[in-house]
N, C-alpha and C. Protein backbone atom coordinates (compact mmCIF):
# COMPACT_ATOMS: atom_id res chain seq x y z
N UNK A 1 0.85 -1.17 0.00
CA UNK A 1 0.00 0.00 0.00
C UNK A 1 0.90 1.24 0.00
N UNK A 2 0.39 2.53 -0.94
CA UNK A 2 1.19 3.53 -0.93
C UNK A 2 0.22 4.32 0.17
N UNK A 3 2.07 4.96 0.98
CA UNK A 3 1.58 5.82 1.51
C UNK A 3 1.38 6.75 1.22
N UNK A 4 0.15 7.85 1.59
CA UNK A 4 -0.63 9.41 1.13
C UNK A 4 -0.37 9.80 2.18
N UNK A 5 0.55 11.20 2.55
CA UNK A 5 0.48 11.95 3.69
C UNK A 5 -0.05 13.60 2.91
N UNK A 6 -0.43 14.30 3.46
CA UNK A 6 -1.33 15.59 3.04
C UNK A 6 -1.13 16.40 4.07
N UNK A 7 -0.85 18.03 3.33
CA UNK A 7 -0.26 18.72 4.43
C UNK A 7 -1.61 20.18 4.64
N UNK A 8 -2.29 20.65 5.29
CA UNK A 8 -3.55 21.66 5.17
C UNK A 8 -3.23 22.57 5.94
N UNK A 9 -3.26 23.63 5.32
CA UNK A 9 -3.60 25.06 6.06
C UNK A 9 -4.79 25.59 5.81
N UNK A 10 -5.18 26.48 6.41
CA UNK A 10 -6.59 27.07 5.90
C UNK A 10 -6.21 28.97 5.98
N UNK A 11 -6.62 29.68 5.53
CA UNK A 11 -6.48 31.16 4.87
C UNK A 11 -7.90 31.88 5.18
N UNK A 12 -8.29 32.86 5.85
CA UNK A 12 -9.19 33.42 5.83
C UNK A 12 -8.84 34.86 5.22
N UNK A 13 -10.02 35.42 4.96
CA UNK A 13 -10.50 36.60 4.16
C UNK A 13 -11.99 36.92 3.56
N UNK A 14 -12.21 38.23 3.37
CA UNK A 14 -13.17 38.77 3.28
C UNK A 14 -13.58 38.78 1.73
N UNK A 15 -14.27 38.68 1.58
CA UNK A 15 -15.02 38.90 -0.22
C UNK A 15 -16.05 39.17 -0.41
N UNK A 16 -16.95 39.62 -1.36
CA UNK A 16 -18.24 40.13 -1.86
C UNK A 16 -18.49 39.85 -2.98
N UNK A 17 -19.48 39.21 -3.24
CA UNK A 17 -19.83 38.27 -4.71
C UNK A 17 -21.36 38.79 -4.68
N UNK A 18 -22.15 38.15 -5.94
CA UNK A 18 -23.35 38.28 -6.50
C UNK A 18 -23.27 36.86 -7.43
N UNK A 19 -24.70 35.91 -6.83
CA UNK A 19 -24.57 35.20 -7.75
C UNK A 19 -25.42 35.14 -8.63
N UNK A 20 -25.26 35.26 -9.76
CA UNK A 20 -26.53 35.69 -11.23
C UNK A 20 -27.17 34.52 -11.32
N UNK A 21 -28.71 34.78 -11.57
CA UNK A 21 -30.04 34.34 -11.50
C UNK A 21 -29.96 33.36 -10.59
N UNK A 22 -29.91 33.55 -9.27
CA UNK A 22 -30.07 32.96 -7.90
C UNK A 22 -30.71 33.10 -7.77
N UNK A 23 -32.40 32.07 -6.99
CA UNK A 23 -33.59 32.19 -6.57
C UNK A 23 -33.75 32.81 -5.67
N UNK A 24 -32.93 33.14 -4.61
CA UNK A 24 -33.07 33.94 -3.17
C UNK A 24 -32.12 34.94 -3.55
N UNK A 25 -31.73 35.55 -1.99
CA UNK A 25 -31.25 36.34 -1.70
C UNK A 25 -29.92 36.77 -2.59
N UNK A 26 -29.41 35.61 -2.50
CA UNK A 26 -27.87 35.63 -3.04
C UNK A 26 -27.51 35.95 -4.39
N UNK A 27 -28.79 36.54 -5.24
CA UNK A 27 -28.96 37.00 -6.41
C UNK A 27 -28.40 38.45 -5.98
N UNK A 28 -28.05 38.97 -4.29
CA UNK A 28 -28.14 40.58 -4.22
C UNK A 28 -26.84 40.41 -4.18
N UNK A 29 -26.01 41.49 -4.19
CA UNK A 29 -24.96 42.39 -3.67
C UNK A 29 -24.86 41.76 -2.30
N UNK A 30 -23.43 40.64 -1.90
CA UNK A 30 -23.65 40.75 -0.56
C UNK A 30 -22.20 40.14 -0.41
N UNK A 31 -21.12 39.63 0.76
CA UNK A 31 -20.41 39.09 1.04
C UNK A 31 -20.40 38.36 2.10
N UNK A 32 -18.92 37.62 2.37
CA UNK A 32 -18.68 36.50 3.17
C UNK A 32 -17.18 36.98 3.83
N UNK A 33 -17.31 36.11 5.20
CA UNK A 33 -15.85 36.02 5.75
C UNK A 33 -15.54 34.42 5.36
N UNK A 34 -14.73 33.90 4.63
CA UNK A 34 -14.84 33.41 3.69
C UNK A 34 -13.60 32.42 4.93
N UNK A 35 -13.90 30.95 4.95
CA UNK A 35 -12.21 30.30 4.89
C UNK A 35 -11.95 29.34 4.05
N UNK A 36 -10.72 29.20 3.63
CA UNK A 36 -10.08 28.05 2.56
C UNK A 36 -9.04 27.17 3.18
N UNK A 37 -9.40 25.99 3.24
CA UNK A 37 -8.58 25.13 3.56
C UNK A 37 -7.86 24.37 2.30
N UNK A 38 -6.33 24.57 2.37
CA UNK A 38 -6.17 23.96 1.37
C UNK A 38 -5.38 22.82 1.62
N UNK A 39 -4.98 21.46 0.89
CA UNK A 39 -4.56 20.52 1.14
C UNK A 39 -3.79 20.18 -0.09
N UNK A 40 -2.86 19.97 0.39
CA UNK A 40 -1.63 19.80 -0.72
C UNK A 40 -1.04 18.18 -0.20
N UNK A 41 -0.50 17.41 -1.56
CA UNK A 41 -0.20 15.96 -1.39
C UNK A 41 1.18 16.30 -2.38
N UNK A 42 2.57 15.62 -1.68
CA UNK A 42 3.76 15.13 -2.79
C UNK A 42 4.46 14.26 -1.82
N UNK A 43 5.36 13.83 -2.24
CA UNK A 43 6.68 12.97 -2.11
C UNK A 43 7.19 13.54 -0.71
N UNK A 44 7.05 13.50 0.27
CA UNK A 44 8.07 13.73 1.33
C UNK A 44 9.08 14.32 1.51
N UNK A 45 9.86 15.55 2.32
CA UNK A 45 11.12 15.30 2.02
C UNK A 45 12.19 14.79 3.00
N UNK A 46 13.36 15.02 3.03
CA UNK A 46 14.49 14.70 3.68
C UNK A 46 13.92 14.72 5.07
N UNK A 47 13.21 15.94 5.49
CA UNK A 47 12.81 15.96 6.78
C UNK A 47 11.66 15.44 7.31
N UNK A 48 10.95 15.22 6.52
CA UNK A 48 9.53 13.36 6.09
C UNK A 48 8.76 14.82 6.04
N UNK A 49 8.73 15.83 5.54
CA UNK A 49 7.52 17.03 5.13
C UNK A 49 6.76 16.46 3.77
N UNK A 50 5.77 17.03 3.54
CA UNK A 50 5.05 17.23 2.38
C UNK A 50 5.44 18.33 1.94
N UNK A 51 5.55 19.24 2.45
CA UNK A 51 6.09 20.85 2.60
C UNK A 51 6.05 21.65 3.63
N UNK A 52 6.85 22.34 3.72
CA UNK A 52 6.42 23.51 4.87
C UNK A 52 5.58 24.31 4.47
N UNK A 53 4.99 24.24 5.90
CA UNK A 53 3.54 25.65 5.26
C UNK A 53 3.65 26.73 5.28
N UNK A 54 4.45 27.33 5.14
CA UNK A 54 4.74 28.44 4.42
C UNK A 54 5.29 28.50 3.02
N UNK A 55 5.24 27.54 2.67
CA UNK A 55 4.92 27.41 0.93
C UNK A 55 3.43 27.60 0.72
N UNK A 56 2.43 27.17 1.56
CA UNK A 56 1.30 26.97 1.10
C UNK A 56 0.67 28.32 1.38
N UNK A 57 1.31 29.31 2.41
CA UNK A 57 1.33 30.54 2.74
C UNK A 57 1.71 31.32 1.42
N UNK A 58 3.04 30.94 1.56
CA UNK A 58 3.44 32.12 0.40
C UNK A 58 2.86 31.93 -1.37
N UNK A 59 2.35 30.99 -1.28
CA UNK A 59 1.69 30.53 -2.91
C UNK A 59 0.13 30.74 -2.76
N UNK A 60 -0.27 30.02 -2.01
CA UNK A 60 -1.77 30.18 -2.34
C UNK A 60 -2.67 31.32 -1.44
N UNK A 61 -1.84 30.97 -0.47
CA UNK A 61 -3.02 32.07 0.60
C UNK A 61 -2.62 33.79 0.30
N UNK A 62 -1.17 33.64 -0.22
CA UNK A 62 -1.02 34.81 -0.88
C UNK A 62 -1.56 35.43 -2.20
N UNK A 63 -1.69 34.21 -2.77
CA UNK A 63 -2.65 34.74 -4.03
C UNK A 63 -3.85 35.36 -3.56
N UNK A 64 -4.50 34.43 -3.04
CA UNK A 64 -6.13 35.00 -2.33
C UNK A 64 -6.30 36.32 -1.70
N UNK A 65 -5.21 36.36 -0.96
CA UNK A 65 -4.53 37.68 -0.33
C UNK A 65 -4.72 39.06 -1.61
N UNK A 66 -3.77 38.78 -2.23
CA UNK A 66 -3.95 39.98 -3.65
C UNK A 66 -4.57 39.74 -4.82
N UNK A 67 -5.80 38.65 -4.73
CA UNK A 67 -6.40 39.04 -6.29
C UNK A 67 -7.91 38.57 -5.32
N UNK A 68 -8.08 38.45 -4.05
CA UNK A 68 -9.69 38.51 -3.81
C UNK A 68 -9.68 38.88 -2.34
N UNK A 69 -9.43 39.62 -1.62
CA UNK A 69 -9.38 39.65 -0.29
C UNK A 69 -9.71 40.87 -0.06
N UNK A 70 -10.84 41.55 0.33
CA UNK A 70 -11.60 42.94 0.33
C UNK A 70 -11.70 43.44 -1.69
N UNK A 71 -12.08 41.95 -2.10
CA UNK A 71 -12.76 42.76 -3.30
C UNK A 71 -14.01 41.86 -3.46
N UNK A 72 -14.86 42.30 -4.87
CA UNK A 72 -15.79 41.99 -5.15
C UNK A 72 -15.99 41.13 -6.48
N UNK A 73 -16.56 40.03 -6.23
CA UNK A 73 -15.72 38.82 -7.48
C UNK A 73 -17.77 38.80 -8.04
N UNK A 74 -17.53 39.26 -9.48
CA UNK A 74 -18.52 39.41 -10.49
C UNK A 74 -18.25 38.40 -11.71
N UNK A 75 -19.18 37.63 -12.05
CA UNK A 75 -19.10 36.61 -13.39
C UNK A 75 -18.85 37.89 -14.49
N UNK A 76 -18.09 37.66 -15.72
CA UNK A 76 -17.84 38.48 -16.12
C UNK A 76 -19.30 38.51 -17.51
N UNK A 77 -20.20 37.80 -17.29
CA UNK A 77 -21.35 37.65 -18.05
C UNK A 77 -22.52 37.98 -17.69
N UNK A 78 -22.19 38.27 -16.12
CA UNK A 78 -22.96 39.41 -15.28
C UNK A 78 -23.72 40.41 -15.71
N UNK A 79 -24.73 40.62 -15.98
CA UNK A 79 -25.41 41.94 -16.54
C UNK A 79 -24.73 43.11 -15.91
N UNK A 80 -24.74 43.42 -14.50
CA UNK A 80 -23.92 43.90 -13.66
C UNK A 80 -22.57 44.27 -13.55
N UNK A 81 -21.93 43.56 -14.09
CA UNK A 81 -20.44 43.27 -14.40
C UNK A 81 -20.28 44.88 -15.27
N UNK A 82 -20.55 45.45 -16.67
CA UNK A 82 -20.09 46.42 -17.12
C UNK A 82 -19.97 47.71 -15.67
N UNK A 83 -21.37 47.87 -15.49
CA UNK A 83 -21.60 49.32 -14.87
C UNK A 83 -21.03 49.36 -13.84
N UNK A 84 -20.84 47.93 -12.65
CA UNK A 84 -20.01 47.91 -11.23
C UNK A 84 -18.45 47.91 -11.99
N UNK A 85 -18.22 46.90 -12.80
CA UNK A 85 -16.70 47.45 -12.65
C UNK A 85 -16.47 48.84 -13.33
N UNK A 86 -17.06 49.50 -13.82
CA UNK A 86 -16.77 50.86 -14.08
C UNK A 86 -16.94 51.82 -13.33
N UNK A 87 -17.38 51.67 -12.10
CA UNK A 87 -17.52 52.50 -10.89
C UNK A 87 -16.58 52.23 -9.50
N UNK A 88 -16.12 50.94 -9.82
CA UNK A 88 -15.52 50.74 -8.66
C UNK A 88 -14.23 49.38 -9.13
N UNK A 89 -13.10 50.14 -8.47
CA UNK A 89 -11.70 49.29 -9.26
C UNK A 89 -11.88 47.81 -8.26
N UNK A 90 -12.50 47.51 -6.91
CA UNK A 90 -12.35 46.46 -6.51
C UNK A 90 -12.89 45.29 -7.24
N UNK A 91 -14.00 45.28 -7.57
CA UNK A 91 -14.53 44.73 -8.98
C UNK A 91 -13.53 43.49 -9.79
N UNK A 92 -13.33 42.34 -9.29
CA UNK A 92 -12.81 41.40 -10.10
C UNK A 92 -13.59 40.35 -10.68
N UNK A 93 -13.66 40.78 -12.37
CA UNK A 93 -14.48 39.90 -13.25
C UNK A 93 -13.87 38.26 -13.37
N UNK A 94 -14.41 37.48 -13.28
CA UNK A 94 -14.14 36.59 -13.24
C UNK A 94 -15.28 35.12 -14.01
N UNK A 95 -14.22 34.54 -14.88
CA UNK A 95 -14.69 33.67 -16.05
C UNK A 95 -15.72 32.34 -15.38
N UNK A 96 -16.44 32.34 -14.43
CA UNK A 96 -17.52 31.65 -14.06
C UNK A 96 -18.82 32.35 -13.20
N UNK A 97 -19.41 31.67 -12.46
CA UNK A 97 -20.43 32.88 -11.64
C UNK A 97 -20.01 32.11 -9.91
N UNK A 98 -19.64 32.89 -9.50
CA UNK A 98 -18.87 33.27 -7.83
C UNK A 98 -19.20 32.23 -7.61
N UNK A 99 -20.24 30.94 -7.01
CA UNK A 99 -20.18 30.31 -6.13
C UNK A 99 -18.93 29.97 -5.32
N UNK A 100 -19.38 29.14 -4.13
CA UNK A 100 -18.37 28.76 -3.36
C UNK A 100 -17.65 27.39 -4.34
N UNK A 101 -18.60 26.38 -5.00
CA UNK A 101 -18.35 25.56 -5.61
C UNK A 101 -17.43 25.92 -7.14
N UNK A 102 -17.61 26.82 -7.64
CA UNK A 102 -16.97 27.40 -9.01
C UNK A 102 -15.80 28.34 -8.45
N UNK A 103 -15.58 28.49 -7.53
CA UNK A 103 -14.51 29.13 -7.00
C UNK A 103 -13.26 28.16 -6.34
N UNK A 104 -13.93 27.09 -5.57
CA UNK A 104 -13.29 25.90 -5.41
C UNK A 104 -12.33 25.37 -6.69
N UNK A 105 -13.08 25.32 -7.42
CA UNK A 105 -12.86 24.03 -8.67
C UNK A 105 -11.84 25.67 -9.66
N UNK A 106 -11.96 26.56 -9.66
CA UNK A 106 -11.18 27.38 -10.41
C UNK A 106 -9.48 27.17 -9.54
N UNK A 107 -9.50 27.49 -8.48
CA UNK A 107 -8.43 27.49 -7.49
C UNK A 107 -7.79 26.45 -7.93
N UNK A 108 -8.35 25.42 -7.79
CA UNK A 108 -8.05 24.03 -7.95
C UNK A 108 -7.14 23.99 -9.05
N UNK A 109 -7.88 23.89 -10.15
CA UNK A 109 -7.69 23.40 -11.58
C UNK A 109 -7.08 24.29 -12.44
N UNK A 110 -7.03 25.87 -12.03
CA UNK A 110 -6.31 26.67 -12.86
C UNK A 110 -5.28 27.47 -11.90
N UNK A 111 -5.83 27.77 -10.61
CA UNK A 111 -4.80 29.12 -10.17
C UNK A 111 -3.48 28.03 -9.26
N UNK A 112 -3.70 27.11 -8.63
CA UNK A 112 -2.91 26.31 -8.14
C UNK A 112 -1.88 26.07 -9.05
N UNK A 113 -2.26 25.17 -9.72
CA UNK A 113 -0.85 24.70 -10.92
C UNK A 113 0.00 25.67 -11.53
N UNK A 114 -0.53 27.16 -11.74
CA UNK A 114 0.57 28.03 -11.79
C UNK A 114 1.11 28.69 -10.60
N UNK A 115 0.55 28.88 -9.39
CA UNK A 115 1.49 29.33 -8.22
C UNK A 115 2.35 28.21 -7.20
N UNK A 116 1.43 26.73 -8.03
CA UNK A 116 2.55 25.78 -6.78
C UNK A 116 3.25 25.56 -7.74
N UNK A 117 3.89 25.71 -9.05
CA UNK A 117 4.41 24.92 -10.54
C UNK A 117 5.72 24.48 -10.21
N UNK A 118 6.63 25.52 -8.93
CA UNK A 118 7.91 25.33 -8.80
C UNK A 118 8.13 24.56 -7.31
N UNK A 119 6.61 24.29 -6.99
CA UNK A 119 6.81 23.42 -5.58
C UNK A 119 6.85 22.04 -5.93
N UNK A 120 7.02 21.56 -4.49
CA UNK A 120 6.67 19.93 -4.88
C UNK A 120 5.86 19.57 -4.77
N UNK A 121 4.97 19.81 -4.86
CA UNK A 121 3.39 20.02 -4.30
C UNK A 121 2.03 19.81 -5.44
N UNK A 122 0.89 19.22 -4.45
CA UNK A 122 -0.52 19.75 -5.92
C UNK A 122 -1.08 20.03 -4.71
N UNK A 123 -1.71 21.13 -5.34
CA UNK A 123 -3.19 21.58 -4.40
C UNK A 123 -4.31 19.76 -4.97
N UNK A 124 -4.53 19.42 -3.71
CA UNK A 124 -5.26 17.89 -4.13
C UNK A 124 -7.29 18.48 -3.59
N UNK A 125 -7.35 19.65 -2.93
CA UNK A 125 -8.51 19.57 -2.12
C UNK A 125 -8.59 20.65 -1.47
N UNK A 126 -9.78 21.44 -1.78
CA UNK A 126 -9.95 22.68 -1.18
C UNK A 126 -11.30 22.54 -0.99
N UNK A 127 -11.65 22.74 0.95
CA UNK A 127 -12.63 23.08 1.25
C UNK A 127 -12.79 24.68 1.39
N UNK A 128 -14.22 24.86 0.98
CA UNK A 128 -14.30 26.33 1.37
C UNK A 128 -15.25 26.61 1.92
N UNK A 129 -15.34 27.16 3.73
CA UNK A 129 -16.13 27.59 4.62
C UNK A 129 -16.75 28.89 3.49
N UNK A 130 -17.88 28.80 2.93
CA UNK A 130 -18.24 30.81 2.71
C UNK A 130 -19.44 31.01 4.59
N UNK A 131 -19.67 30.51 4.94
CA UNK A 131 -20.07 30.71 6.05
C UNK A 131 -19.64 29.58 7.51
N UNK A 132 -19.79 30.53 8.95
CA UNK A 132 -19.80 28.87 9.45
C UNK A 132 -20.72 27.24 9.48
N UNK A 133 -21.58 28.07 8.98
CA UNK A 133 -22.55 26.36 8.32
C UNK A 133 -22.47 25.74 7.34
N UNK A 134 -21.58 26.25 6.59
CA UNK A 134 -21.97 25.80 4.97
C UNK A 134 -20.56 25.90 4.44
N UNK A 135 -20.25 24.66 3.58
CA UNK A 135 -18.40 24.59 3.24
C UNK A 135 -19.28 23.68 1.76
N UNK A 136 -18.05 23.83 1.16
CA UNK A 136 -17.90 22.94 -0.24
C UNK A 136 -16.69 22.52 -0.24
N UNK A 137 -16.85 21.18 -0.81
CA UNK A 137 -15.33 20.88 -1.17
C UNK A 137 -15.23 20.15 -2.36
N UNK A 138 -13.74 20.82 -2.76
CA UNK A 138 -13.34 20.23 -4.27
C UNK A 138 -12.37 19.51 -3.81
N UNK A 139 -12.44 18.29 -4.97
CA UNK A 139 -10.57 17.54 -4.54
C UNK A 139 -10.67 16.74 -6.23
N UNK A 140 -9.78 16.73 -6.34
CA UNK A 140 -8.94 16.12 -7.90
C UNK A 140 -9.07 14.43 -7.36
């Protein structure tokens, strides 16, 4: 049997989304204190690590840090999308519609593999608290 060891930090931050043609509420203007747990799987090293977490600091939670952390994440197919990002620079358009689940699976599958590319590392699984009742999770 191979062994799987997996190394998780989790990242909190603030965000503000709209999700387009949502039956309730969440169709409005609103945000989250948002947490991400992320879980990274490789090869061990010398010191039996998966990595130190401050790789997982300085790659991912730092991304989140400067491209969504006190901004406002809009589908860029958003009806909404022209007139808010033209009024306000926090405004990050973005190529799906916000959920917690389409935000998961983007992290995952596109923003990971270019900020871990020079680690030893895969992002394997990201849960994401958008509230304390309610988490999603993606994993490869």
């Amino acid at each position: 049997m191979t062994k799987r060891i997996k190394a998780t930090r989790y990242h909190d931050f603030c965000c503000g989304h709209r999700v387009c043609g949502h039956e309730n509420k969440c169709a409005n203007l609103h945000g989250h204190n948002y947490r991400f747990h992320f879980t990274v799987e490789g090869e061990q090293d010398d010191l039996g690590r998966v990595t130190d977490f401050s790789v997982i600091k300085s790659t991912l939670c730092q991304w989140v840090e400067d491209e969504w952390d006190h901004r406002f994440l809009l589908w860029k197919d958003d009806p909404l999308a022209p007139s808010l990002s033209a009024i306000d620079s926090s405004v990050v358009l973005v190529p799906f519609n916000p959920t917690a689940e389409n935000m998961a699976e983007y992290m995952v599958e596109i923003i990971a593999p270019k900020v871990l590319k020079n680690t030893n590392v895969t992002l394997t699984e990201l849960i994401i608290d958008e509230t304390r009742k309610c988490s999603v999770t993606y994993s490869l």
